[in-house]
Protein backbone atom coordinates (compact mmCIF):
# COMPACT_ATOMS: atom_id res chain seq x y z
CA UNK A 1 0.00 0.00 0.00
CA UNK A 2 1.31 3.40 -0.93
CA UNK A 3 0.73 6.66 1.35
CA UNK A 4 0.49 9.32 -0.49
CA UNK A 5 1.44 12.58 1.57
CA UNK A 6 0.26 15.89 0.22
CA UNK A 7 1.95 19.27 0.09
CA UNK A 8 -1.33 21.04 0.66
CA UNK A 9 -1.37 22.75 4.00
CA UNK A 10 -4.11 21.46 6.59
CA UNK A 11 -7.74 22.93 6.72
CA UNK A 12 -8.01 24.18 10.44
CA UNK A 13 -11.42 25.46 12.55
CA UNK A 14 -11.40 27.92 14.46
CA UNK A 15 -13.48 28.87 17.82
CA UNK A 16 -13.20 32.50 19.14
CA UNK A 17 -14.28 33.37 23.20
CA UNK A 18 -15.11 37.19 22.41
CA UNK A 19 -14.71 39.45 25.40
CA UNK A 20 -14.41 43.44 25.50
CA UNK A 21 -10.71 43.60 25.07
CA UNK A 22 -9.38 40.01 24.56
CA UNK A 23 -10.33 37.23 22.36
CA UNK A 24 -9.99 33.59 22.83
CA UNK A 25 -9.00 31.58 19.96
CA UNK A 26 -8.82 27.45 19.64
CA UNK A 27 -7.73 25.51 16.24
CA UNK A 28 -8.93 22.23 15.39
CA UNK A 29 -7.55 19.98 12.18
CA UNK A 30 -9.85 18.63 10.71
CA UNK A 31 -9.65 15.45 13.20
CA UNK A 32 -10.88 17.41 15.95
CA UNK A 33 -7.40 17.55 17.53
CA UNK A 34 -6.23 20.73 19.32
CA UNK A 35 -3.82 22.55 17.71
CA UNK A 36 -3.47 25.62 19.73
CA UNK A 37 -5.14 28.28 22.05
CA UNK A 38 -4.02 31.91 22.43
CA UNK A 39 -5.62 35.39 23.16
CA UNK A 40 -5.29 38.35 21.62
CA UNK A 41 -6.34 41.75 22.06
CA UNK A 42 -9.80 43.28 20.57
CA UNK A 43 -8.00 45.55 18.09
CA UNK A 44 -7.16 45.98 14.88
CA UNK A 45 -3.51 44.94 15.65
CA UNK A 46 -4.96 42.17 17.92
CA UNK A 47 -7.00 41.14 14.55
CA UNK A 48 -3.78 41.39 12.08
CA UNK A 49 -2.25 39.26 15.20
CA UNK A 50 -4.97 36.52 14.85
CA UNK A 51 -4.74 36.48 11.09
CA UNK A 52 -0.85 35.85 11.32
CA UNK A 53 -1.19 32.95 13.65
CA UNK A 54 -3.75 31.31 11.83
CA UNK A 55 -1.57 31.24 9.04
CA UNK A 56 1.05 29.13 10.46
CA UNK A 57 -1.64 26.51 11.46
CA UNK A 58 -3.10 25.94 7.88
CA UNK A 59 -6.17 27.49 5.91
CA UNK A 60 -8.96 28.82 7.85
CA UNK A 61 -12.10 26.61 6.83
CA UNK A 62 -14.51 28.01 9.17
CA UNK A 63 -14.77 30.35 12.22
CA UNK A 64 -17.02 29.90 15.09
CA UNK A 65 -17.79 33.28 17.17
CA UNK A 66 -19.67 33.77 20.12
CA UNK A 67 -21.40 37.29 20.34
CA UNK A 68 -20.41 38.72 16.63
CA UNK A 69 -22.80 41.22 16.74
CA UNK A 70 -21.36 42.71 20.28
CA UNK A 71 -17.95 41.91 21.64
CA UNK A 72 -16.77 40.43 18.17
CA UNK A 73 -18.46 42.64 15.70
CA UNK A 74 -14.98 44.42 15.06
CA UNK A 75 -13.73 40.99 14.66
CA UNK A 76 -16.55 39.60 12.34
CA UNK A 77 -15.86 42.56 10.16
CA UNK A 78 -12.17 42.20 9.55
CA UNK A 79 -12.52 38.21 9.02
CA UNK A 80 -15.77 38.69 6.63
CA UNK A 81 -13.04 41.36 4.20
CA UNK A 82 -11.15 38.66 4.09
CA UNK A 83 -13.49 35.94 3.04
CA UNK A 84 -13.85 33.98 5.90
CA UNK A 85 -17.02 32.12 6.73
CA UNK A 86 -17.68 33.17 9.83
CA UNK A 87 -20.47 31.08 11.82
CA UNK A 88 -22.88 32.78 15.16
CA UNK A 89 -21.99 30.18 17.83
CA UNK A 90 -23.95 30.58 21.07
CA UNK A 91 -22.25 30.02 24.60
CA UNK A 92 -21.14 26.82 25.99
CA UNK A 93 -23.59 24.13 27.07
CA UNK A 94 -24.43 23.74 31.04
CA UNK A 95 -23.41 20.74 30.62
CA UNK A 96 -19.92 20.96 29.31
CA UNK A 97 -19.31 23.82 32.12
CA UNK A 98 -20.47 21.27 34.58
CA UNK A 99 -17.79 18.63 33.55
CA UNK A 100 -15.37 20.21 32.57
CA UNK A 101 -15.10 23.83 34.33
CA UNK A 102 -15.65 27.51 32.86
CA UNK A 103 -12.81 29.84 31.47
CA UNK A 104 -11.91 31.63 28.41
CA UNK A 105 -9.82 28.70 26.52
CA UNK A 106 -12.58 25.53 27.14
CA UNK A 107 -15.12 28.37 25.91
CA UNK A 108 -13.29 28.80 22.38
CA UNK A 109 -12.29 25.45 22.01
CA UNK A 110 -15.83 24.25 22.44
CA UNK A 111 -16.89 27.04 19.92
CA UNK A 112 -14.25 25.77 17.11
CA UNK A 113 -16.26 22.15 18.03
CA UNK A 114 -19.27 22.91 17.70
CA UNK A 115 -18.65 24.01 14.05
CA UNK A 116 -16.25 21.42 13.13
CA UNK A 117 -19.70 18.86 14.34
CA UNK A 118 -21.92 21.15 12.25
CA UNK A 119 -24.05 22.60 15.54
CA UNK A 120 -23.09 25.45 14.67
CA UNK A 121 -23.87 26.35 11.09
CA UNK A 122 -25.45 29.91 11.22
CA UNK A 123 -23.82 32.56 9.22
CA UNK A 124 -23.04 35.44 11.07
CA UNK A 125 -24.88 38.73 10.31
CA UNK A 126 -23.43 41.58 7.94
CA UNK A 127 -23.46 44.42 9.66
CA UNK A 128 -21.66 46.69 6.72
CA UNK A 129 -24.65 47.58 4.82
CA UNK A 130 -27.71 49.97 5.14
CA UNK A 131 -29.46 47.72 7.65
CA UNK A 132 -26.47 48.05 9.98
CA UNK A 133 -27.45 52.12 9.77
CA UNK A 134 -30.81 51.33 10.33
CA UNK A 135 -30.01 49.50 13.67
CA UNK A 136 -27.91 52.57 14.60
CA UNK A 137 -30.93 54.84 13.90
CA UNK A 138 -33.45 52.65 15.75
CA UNK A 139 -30.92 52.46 19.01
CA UNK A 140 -30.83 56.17 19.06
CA UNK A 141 -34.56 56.55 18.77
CA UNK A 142 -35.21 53.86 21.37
CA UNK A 143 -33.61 55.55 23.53
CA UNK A 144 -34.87 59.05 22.86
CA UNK A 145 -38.34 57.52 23.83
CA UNK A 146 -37.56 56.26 26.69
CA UNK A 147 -36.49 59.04 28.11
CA UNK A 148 -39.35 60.99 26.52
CA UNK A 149 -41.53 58.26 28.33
CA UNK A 150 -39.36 58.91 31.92
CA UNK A 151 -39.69 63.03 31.79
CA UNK A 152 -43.71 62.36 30.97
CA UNK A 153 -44.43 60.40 33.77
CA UNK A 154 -42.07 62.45 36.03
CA UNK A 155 -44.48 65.28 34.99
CA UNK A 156 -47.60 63.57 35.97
CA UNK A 157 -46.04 62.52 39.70
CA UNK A 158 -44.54 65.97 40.39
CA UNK A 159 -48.69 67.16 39.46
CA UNK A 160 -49.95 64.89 41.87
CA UNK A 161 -47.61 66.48 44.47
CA UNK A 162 -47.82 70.65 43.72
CA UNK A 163 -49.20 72.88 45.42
CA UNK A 164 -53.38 72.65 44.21
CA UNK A 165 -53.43 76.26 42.47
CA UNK A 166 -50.60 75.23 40.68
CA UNK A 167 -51.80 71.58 39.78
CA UNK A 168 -55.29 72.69 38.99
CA UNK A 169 -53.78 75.54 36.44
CA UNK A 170 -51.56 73.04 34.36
CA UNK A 171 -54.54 70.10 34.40
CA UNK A 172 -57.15 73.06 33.49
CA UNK A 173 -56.83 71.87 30.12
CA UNK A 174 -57.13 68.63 28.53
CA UNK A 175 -54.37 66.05 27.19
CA UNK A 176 -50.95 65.62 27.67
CA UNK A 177 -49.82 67.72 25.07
CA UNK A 178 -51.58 70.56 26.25
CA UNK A 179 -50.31 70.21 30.09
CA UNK A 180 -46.88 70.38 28.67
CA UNK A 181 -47.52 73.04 27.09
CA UNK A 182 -49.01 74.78 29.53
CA UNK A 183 -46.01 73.24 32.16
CA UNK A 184 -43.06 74.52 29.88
CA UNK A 185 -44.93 78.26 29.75
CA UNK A 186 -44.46 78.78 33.66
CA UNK A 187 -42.06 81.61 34.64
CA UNK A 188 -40.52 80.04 38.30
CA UNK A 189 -38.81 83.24 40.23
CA UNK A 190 -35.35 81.37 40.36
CA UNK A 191 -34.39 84.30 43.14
CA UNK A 192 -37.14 81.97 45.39
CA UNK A 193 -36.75 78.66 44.22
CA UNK A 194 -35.92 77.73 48.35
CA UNK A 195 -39.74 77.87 47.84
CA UNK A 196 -41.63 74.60 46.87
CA UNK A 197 -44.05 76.63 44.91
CA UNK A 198 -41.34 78.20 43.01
CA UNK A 199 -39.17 74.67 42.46
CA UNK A 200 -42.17 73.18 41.56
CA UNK A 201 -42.83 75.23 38.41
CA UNK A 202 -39.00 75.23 37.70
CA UNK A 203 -38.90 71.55 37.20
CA UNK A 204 -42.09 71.42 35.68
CA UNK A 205 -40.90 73.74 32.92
CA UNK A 206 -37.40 71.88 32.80
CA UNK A 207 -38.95 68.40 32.35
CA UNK A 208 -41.32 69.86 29.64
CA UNK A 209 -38.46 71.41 27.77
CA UNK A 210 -37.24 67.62 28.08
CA UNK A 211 -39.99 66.15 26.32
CA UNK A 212 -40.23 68.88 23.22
CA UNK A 213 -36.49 68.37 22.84
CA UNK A 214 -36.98 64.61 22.99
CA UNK A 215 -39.77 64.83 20.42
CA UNK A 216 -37.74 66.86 17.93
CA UNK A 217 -34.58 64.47 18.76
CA UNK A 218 -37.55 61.40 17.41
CA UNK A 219 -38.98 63.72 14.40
CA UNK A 220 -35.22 63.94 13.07
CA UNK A 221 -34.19 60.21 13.56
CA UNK A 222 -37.79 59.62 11.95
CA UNK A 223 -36.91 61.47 8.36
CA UNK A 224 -33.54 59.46 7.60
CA UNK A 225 -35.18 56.10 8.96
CA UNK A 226 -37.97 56.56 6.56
CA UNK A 227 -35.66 56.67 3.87
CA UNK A 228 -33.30 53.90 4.88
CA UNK A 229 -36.15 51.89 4.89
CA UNK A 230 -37.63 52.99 1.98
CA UNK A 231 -34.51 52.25 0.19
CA UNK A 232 -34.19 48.77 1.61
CA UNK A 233 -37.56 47.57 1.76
CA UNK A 234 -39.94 49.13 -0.69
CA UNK A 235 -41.57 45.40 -1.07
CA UNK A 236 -42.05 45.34 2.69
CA UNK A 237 -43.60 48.34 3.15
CA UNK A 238 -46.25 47.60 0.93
CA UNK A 239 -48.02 44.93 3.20
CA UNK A 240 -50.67 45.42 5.36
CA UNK A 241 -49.98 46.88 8.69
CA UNK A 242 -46.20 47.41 8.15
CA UNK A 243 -44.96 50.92 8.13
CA UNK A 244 -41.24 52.48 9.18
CA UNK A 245 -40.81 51.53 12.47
CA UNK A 246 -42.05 47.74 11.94
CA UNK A 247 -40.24 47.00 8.72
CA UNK A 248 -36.79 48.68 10.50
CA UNK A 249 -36.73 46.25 13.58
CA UNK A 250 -37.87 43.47 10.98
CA UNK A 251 -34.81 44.50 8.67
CA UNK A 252 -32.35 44.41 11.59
CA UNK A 253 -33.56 41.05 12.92
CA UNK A 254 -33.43 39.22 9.19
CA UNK A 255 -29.87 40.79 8.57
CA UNK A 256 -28.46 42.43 5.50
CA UNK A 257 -27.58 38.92 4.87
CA UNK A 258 -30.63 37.06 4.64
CA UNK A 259 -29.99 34.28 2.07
CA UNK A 260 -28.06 32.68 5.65
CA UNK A 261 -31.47 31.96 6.67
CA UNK A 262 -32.47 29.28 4.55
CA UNK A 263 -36.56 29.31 4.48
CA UNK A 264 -39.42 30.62 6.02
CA UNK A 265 -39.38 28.69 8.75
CA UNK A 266 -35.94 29.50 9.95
CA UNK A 267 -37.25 33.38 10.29
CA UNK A 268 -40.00 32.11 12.13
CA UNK A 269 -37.77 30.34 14.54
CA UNK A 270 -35.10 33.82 14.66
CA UNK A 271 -38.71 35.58 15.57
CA UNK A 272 -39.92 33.27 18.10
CA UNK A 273 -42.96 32.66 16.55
CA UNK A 274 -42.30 29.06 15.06
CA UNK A 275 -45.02 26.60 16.22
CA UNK A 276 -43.72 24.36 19.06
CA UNK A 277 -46.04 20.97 19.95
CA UNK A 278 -47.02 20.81 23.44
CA UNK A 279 -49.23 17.51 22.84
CA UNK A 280 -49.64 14.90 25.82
CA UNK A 281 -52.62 11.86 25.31
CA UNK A 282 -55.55 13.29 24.41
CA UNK A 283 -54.07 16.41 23.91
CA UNK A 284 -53.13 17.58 20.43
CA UNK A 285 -52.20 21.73 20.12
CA UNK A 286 -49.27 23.54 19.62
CA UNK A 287 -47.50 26.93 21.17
CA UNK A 288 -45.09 29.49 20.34
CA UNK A 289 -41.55 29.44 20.52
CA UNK A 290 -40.85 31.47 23.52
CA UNK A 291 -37.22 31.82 22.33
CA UNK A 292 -35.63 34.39 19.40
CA UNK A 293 -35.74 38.26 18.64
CA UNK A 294 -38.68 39.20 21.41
CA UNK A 295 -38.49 42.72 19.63
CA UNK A 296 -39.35 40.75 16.23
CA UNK A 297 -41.78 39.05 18.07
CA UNK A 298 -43.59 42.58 19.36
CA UNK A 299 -43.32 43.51 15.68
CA UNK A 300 -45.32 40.96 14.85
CA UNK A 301 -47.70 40.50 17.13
CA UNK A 302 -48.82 44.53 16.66
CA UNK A 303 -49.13 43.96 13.07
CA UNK A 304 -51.57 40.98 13.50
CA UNK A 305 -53.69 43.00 16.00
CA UNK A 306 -53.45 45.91 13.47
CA UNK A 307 -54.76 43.20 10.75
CA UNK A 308 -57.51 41.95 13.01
CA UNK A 309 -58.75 45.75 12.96
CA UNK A 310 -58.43 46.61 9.95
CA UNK A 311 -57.56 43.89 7.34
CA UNK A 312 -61.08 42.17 5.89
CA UNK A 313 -58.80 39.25 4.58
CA UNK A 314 -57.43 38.97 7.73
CA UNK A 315 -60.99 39.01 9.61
CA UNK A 316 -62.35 36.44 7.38
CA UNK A 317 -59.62 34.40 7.99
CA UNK A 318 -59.70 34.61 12.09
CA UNK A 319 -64.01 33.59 12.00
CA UNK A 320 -62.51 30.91 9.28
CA UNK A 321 -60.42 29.47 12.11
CA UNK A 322 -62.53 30.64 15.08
CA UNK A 323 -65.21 27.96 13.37
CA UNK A 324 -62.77 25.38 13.08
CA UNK A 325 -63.01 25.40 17.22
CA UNK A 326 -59.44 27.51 18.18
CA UNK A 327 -58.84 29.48 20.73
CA UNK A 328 -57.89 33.09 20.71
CA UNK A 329 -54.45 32.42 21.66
CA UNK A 330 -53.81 29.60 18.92
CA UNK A 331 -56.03 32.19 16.37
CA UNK A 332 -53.51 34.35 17.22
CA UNK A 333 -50.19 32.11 16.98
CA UNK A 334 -51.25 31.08 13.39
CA UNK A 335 -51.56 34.62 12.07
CA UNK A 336 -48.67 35.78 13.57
CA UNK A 337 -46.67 32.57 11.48
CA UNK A 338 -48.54 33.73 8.78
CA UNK A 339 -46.83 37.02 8.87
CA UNK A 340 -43.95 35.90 9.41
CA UNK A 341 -43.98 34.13 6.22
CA UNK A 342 -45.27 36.69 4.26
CA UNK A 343 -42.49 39.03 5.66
CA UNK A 344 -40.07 36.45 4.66
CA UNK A 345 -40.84 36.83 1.54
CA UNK A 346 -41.04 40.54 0.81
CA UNK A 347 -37.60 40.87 2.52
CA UNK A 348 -36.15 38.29 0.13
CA UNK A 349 -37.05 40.26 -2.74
CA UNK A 350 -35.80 43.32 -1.41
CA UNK A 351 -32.31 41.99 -0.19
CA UNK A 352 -31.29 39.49 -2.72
């Protein structure tokens, strides 16, 4: 029998343990054996580092990542330039920590394992397109209303504690945008404000100056996320009950690279809102997967009770189902997979 031995250097898999300013990184040939395990830092010169290192093992086949759209999203970046598959692997199993301990080096090596076994076989998101903006936009307008939210309801507990003529002047008039109105035009004398009569119409008008500055902060955010999403999903936006906000957090949970998600039923699963069987004897129904995006899973669960209100085909469909002896909840869990696939859909002809 003749061996032959070939000149080609070894395909190696790699598992990376992201953290804020280190990485982890395992190699695996092809047998599973460890080659090596080494940090580096989260930079680009720890990056260049990696890349060098790798090198002298073999070619890269595949890199598993845990957290590459956080800690490693710097490092996802620089590998994806470079053409390397680079695979979402989620943390280590309980019971792997169990038997064989917890720290930084079992956590990558089990990462580069569970893509060399095929567990892990999710492409990692690209977050170098117009979706990646969108995410930006939404985080910033997130957090503009909750603050707006906070300085609202600080407003309505500070009224419930002024003095009465000052209460009873700001609630003389009806709705909230009135009473902040009517808040932000009070002139405290800030020569008294040791008085609580005084202070209380100073913060009144600071916390109203809040919200108008929060709602202008929203309005601007609003005009360039209309047209990122416009650009992006024109298909989207044409269904029923989907407008800016909806198709955005629907856009950044599918990914600018959605052909890694292979069907419908894979975004279903991502959105939580894959049907699960909870069937024992008699018993024959099914639930939702409480798992995946919950924010995806908001999205769609206001756009079916939008549909229910609104949508005739939608209506039809519910007393359809309603005669067929379901219950509200499992009414509900089919429409929402029924979105889910439609979205699917419309987002597959807009990204590909």
């Amino acid at each position: 029998m003749v061996t032959v031995v070939s000149d080609d250097p070894p395909r190696i898999v790699v598992g990376v343990d992201s953290h804020k300013d280190t990485h982890q990184a395992a190699v695996l040939d092809a047998r599973g054996a460890l080659l090596g395990n080494r940090s580096f830092a989260a930079s680009l010169r720890g990056y260049r580092e990696l890349e060098e290192w790798l090198a002298t093992m073999g070619v890269v086949d595949r890199v598993g990542i845990e957290c590459t759209g956080s800690y490693a999203a710097g490092l996802t970046r620089y590998l994806r330039e470079r053409d390397v598959d680079v695979l979402e692997v989620n943390s280590t199993h309980r019971a792997t920590t169990a038997r064989r301990g917890k720290d930084d080096a079992i956590d990558a090596e089990m990462a580069a394992r569970k893509v060399l076994s095929g567990e892990a076989k999710a492409l990692a998101k690209d977050t170098t397109g117009d979706i990646e903006c969108i995410r930006l936009l939404k985080v910033s307008r997130e957090s503009a209303m909750k603050a707006h939210t906070a300085a609202k309801l600080q407003i309505r507990d500070l009224l419930i504690t002024a003095p009465a003529p000052l209460r009873e002047y700001v609630e003389a008039v009806h709705g909230s945008g009135r009473r902040i109105n009517r808040a932000g035009a009070l002139r405290p004398d800030l020569e008294r404000l040791d008085d609580p009569h005084q202070a209380t119409k100073f913060a009144l008008r600071q916390l109203s100056r809040r919200v108008k500055s929060l709602e202008e902060e929203m309005q601007e955010v609003d005009v360039h996320l209309a047209q990122l999403v416009a650009k992006c999903a024109p298909t989207l936006l044409t269904c029923r009950g989907i407008g800016t906000q909806h198709a955005a957090q629907l856009l950044i949970t599918a990914g600018q690279n959605i052909e890694r998600l292979q069907n419908d039923g894979a975004f279903a699963r991502l959105c939580g809102v894959a049907p699960v069987p909870i069937s024992s004897g008699k018993t024959n129904r099914m639930r939702l997967h409480r798992g995946g995006d919950r924010k995806a899973n908001k999205t769609l669960h206001l756009i079916a009770v939008a549909r229910i209100r609104i949508d005739p085909r939608t209506q039809v469909y519910m007393e359809r189902r309603r005669a067929e002896g379901l219950s509200k909840r499992d009414l509900l869990r089919c429409l929402k997979r029924f979105i889910a696939r439609e979205v699917f859909n419309a987002l597959r002809q807009d990204l590909l």
